[in-house]
Protein backbone atom coordinates (compact mmCIF):
# COMPACT_ATOMS: atom_id res chain seq x y z
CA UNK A 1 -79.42 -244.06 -29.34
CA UNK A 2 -78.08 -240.22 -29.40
CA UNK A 3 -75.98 -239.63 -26.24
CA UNK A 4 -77.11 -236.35 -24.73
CA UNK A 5 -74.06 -233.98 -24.48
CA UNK A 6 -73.09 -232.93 -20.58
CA UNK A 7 -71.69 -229.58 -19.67
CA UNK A 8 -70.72 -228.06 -16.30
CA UNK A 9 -70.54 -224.33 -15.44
CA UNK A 10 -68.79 -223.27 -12.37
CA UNK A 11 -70.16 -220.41 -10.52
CA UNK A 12 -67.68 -218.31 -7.91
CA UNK A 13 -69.51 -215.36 -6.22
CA UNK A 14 -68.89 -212.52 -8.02
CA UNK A 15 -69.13 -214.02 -11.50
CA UNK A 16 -70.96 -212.23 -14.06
CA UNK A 17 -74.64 -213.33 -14.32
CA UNK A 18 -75.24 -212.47 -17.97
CA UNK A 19 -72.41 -214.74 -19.16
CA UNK A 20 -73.31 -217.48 -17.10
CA UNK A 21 -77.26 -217.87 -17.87
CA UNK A 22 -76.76 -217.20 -20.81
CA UNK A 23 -74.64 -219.85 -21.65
CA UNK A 24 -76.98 -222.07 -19.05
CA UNK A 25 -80.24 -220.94 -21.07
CA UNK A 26 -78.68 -221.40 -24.71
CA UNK A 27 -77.14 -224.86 -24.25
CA UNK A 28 -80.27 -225.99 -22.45
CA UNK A 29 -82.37 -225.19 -25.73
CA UNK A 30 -79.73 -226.95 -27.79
CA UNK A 31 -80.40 -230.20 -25.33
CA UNK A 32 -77.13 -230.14 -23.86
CA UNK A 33 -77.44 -231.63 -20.23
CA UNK A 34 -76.20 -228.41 -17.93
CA UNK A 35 -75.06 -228.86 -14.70
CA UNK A 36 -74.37 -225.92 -12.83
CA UNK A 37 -71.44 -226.37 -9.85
CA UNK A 38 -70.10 -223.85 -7.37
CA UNK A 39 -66.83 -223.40 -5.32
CA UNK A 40 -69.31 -224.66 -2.68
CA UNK A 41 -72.92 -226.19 -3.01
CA UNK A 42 -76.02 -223.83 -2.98
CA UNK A 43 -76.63 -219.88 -3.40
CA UNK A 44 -73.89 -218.08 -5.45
CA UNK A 45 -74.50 -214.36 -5.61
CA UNK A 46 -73.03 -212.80 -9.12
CA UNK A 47 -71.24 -209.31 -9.51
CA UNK A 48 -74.61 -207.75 -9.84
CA UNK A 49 -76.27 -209.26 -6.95
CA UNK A 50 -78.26 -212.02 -8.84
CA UNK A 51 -78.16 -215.46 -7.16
CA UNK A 52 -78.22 -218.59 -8.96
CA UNK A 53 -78.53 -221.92 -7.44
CA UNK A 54 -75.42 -224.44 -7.30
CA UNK A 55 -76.64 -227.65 -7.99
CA UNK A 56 -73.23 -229.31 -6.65
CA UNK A 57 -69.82 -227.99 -5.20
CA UNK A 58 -67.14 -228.81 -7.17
CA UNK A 59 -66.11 -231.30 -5.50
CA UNK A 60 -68.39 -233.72 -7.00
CA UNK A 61 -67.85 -233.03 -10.32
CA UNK A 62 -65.07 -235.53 -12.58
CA UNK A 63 -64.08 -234.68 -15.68
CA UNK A 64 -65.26 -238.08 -17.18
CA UNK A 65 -68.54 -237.19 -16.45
CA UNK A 66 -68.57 -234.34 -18.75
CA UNK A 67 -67.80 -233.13 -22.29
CA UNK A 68 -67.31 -229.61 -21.80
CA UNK A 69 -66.42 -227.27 -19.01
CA UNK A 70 -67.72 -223.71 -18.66
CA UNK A 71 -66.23 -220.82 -16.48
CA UNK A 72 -68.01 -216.96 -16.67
CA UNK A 73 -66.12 -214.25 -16.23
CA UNK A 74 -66.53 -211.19 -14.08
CA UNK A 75 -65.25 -210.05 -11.10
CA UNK A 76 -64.06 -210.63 -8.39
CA UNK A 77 -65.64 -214.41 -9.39
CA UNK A 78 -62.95 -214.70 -12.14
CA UNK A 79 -60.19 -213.95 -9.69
CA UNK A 80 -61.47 -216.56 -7.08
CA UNK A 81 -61.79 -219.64 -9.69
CA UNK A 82 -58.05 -218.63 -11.30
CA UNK A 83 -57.05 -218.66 -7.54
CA UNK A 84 -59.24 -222.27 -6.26
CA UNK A 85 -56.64 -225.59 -6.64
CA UNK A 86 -59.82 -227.45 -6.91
CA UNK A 87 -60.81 -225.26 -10.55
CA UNK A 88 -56.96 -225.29 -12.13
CA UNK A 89 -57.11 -229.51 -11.08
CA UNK A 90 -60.28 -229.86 -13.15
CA UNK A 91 -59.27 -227.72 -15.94
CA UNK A 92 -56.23 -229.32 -16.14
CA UNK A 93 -58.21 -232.45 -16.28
CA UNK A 94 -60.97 -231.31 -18.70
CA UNK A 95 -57.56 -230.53 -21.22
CA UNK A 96 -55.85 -234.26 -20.57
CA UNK A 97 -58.69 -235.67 -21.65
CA UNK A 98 -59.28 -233.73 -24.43
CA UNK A 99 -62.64 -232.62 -23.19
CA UNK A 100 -63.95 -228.79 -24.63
CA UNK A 101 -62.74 -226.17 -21.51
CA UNK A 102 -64.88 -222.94 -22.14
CA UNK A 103 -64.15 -219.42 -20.81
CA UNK A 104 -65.49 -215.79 -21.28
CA UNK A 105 -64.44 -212.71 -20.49
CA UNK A 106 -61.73 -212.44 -17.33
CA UNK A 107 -62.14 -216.22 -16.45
CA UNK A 108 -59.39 -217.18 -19.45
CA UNK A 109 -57.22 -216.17 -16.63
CA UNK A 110 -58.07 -219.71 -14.64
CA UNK A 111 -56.92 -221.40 -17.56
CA UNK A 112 -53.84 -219.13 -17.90
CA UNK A 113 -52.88 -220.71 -13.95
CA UNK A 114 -53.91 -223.93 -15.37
CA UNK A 115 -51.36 -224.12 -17.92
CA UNK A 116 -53.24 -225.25 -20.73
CA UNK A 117 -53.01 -221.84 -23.09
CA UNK A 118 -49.49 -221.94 -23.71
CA UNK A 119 -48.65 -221.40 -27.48
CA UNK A 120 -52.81 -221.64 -28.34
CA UNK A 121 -54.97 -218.62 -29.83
CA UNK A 122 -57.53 -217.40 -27.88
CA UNK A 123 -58.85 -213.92 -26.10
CA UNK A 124 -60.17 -212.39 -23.15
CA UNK A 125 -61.71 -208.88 -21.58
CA UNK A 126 -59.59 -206.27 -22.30
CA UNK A 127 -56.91 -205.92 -19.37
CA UNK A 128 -57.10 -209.82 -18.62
CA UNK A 129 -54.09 -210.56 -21.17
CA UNK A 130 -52.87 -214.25 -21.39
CA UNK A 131 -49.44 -213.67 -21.73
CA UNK A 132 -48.79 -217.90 -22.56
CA UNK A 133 -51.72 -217.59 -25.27
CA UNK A 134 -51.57 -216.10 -29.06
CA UNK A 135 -54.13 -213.23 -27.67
CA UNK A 136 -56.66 -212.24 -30.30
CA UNK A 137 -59.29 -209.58 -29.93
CA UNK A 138 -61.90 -211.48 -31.55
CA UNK A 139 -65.30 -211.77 -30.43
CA UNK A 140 -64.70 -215.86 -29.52
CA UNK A 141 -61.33 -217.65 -30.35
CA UNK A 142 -61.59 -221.26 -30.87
CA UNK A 143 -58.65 -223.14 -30.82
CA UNK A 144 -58.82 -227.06 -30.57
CA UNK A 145 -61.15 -227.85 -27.35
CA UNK A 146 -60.45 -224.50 -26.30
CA UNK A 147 -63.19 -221.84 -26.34
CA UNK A 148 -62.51 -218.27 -25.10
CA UNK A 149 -64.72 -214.98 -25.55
CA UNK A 150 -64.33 -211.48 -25.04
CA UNK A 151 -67.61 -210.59 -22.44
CA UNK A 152 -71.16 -209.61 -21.73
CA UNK A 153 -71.67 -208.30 -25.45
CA UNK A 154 -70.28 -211.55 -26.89
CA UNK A 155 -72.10 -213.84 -24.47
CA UNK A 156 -74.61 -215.23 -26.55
CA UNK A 157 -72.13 -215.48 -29.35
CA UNK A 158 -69.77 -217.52 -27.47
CA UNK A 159 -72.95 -219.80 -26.11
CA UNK A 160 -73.96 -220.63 -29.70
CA UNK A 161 -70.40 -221.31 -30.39
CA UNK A 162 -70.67 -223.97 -27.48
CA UNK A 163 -74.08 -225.52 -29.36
CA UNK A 164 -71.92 -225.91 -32.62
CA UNK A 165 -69.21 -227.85 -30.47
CA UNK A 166 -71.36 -230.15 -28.06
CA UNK A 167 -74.59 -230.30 -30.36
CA UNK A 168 -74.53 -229.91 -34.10
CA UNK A 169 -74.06 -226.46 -36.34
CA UNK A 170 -77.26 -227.32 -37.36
CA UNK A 171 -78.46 -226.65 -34.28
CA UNK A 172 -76.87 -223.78 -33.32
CA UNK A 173 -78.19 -222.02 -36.60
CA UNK A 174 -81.76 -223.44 -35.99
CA UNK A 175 -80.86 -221.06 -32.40
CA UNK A 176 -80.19 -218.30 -34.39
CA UNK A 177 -83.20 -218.23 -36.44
CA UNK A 178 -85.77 -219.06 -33.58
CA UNK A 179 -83.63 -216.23 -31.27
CA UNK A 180 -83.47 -213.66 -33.82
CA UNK A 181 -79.60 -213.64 -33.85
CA UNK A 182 -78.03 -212.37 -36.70
């Protein structure tokens, strides 16, 4: 029996919508079982005044549960889940255990306070610097369970980079064809 990969986004308000349904939408064609979690249960409202639906607060959510953790960028919602104890604990967590920890465009900067980029590659939106990381200016930097991408423009990139990781490469270029990404 295949065991369904499990992924968790977590939505601050203010986070930027494109990055996060994209990477919601993408994964869910690949199969991968999306959960999506906020600072608190129920409406968040992104940087453009789109609203998505939190599922759960954070709160609920346990890094054994999962196999990969996802954090969107924009702003000011990359600023609040750098700044929430409850995110930099569950990042933190998501690296012990060796579990995939995801982020795009500012939100590397939550796992800059978490600790886990020191001495690692990986990149962010320009002005969001990880000063602990190797920074690269690459469209997404993978480095061991750690995915990082530049922003809206590499969005879909980055999500099909997540399909390679928690589904097959197979998968992710069967994506590609079917989406008409080249």
């Amino acid at each position: 029996m295949v065991t369904m990969s499990k992924a968790v986004i977590v939505l601050a308000e203010g986070f930027e919508e494109i990055e996060a349904v994209t990477v919601i939408d993408v994964l869910r064609r690949a199969g991968v079982e999306v959960t999506i979690a906020g600072l608190e249960r129920g409406t968040v409202r992104g940087s453009h005044d789109i609203s998505v639906v939190a599922e759960q607060a954070i709160e609920g959510i346990a890094a054994a549960d999962f196999h990969a953790l996802v954090l969107p960028g924009g702003m000011p919602g990359a600023a609040r889940l750098r700044d929430d104890t409850r995110v930099k604990a569950l990042v933190q967590a998501f690296a012990r255990a060796g579990k995939l920890c995801a982020a795009i465009c500012a939100a590397p900067i939550a796992l800059e306070a978490a600790g886990v980029l020191t001495g690692r590659r990986a990149t962010s939106y320009p002005g969001f610097e990880l000063p602990s990381a190797s920074y690269l200016e690459e469209k997404v930097v993978v480095d061991g369970n750690l995915v990082t991408s530049r922003g809206v423009g590499t969005a879909l990139e980055f999500a099909l980079t997540l399909v390679e990781r928690l589904a097959t490469p197979e998968k992710a270029a069967e994506l590609r064809q079917r989406m008409l990404v080249d």
